[in-house]
Every structure is written in C-alpha cells, then in structure tokens.
C-alpha atoms as a PDB file:
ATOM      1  CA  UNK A   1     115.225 101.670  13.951  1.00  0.00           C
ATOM      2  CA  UNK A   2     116.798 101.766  17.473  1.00  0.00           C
ATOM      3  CA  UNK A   3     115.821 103.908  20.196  1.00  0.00           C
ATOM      4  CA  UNK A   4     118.062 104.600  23.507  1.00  0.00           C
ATOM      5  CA  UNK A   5     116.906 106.920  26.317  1.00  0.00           C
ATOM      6  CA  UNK A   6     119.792 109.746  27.674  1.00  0.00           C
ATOM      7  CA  UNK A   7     119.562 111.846  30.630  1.00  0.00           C
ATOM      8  CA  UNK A   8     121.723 115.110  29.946  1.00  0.00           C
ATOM      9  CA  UNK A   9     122.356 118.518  31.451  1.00  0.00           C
ATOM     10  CA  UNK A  10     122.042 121.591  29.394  1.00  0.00           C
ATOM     11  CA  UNK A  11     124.613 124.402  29.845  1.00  0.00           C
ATOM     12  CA  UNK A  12     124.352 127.974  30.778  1.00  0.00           C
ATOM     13  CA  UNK A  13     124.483 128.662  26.788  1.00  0.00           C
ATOM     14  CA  UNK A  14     121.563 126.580  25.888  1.00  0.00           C
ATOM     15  CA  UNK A  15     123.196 124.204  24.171  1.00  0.00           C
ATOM     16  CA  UNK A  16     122.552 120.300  24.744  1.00  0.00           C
ATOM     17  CA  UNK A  17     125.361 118.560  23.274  1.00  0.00           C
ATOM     18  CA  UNK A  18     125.047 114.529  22.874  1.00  0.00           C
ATOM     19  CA  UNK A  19     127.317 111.843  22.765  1.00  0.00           C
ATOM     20  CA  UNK A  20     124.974 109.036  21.411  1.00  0.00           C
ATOM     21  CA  UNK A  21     126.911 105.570  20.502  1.00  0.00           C
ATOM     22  CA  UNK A  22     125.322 104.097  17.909  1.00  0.00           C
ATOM     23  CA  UNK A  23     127.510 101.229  16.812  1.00  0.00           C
ATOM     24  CA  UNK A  24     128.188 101.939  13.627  1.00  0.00           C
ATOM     25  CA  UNK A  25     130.728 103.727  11.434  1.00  0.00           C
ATOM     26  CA  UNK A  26     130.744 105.634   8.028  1.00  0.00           C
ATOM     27  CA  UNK A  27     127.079 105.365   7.602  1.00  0.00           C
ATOM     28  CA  UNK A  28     124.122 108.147   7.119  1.00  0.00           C
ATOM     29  CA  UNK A  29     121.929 108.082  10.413  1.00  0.00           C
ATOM     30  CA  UNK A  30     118.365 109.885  11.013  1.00  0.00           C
ATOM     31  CA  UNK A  31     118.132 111.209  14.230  1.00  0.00           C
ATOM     32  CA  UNK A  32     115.073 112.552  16.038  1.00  0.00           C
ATOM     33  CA  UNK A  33     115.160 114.154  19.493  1.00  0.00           C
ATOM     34  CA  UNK A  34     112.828 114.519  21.646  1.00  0.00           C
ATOM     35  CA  UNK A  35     113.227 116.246  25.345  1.00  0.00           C
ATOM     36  CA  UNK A  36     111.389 116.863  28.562  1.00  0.00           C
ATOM     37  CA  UNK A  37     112.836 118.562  31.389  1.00  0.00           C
ATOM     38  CA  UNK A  38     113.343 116.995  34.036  1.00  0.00           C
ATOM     39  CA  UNK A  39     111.554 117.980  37.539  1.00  0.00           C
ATOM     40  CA  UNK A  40     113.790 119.032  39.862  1.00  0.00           C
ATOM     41  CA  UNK A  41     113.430 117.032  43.077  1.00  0.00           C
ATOM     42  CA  UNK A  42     112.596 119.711  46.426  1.00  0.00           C
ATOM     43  CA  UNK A  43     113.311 119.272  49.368  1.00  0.00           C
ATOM     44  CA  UNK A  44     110.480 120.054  52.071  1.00  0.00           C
ATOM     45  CA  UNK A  45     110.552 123.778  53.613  1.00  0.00           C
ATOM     46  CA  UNK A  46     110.884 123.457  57.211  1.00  0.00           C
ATOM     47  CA  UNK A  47     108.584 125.295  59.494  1.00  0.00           C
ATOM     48  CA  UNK A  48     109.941 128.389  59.767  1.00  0.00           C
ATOM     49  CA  UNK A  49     110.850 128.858  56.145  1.00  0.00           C
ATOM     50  CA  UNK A  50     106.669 128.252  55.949  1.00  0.00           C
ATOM     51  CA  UNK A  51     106.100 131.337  58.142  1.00  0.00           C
ATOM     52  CA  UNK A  52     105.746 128.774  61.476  1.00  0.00           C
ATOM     53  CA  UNK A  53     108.094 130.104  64.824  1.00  0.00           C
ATOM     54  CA  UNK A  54     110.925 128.343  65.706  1.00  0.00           C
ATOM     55  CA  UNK A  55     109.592 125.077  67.895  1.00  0.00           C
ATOM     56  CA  UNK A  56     106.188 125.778  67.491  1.00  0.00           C
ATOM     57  CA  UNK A  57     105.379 122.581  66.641  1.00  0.00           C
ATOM     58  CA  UNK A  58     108.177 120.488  69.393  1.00  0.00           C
ATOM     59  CA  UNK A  59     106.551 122.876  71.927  1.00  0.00           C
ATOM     60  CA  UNK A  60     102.660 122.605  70.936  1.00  0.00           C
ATOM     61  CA  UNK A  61     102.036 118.690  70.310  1.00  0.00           C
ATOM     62  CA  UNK A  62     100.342 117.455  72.925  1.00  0.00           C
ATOM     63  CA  UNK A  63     101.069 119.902  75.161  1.00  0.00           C
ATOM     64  CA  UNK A  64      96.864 119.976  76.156  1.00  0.00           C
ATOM     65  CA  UNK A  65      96.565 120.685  79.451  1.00  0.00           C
ATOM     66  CA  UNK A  66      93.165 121.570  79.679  1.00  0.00           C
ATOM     67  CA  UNK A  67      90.231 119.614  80.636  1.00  0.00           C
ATOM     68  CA  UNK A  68      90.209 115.749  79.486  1.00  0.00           C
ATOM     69  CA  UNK A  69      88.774 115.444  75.625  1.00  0.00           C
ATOM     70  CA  UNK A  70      85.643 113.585  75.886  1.00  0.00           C
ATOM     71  CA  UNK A  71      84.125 111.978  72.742  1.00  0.00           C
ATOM     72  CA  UNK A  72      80.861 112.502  72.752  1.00  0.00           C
ATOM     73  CA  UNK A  73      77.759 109.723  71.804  1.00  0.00           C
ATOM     74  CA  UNK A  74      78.157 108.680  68.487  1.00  0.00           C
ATOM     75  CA  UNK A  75      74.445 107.412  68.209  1.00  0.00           C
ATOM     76  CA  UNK A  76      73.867 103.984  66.689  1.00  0.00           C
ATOM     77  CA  UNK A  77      75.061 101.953  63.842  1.00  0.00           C
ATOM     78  CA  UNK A  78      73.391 100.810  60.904  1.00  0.00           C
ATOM     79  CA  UNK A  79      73.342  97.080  60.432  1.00  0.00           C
ATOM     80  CA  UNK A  80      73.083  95.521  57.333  1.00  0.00           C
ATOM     81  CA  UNK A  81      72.306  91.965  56.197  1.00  0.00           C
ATOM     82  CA  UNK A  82      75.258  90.623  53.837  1.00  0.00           C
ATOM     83  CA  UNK A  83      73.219  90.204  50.712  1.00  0.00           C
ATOM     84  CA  UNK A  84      72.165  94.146  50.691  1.00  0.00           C
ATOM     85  CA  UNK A  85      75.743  94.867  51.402  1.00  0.00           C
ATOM     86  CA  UNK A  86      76.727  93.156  48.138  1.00  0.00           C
ATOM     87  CA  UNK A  87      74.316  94.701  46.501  1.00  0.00           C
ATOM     88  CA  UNK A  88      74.910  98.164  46.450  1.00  0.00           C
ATOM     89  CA  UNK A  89      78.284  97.596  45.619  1.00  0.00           C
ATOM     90  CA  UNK A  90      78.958  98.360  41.685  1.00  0.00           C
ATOM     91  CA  UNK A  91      80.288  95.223  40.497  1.00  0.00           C
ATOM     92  CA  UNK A  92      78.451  92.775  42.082  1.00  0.00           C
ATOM     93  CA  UNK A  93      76.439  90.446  39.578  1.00  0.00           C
ATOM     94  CA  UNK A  94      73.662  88.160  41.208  1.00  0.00           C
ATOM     95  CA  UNK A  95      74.351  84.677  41.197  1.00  0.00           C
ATOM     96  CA  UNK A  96      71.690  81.950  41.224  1.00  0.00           C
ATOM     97  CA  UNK A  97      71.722  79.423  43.425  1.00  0.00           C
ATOM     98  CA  UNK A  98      72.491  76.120  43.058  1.00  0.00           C
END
C-alpha cells in the first residue's frame, strides 16, 4: 500500500477532481480519500477596520505628558535557601549524599 499527500482546490461546482500518479498501468487500484480543508491564512485587521480612529495609536504611544510615573515600594523579597527551592519543584528527587 502507498500513500501520497495532495493539496487541491475545489471548484465552484463542488467537485474535487485528482490527478494522482501512481506508477502503474492496466491494473485494479483501491483508493481511499480522505480531506480536510485547509485554513485559510488572514491577514491582521488594521486598526480602523477594528473600530480604532485613524492614528490613534501613532498619536497616543507615549504621548504622557502628565506627571512623571512613579513606581511605588514594592516591599521585600522572599529569600530562599537552595535546597527548599529544589524542593518544591515537582520533579526533584532527593539525592543522598556521598
């Protein structure tokens, strides 16, 4: 048995018509088809197809002209000795020492 993948288009009547070379002659063949359509590729809407104004965007990034952003405190961070780190991950598997 032989298998060969196609990619084909199917016309505006339906109809998928193949052209399969199977390299042979004068012989009984079994065929089996199988299809999937294809996803058509799409291209990505531009702003104002998405409901945005025209420049929005080239006219509102970083255009802040307000006060300076401050970050505020972000408290302190949790330190951790190496073995508890290991640990708590899932595939860790104690060793003994040597």
């Amino acid at each position: 048995m032989n298998s060969m993948k196609l990619r084909s288009h199917v016309g505006a009547d339906g109809m998928l018509n193949l052209k399969v070379p199977v390299g042979v002659t004068n012989a009984e063949v079994e065929v089996v088809v199988v299809f999937q359509l294809v996803e058509q590729v799409q291209t990505p809407k531009k702003p104002e197809e998405l409901g945005w104004p025209a420049g929005f965007f080239e006219q509102t990034a970083g255009a802040w002209s307000g006060e300076p952003l401050v970050r505020g405190e972000q408290g302190d961070y949790e330190e951790r000795d190496e073995l508890a780190i290991r640990e708590d991950r899932a595939d860790y598997t104690p060793q003994s020492d040597k």
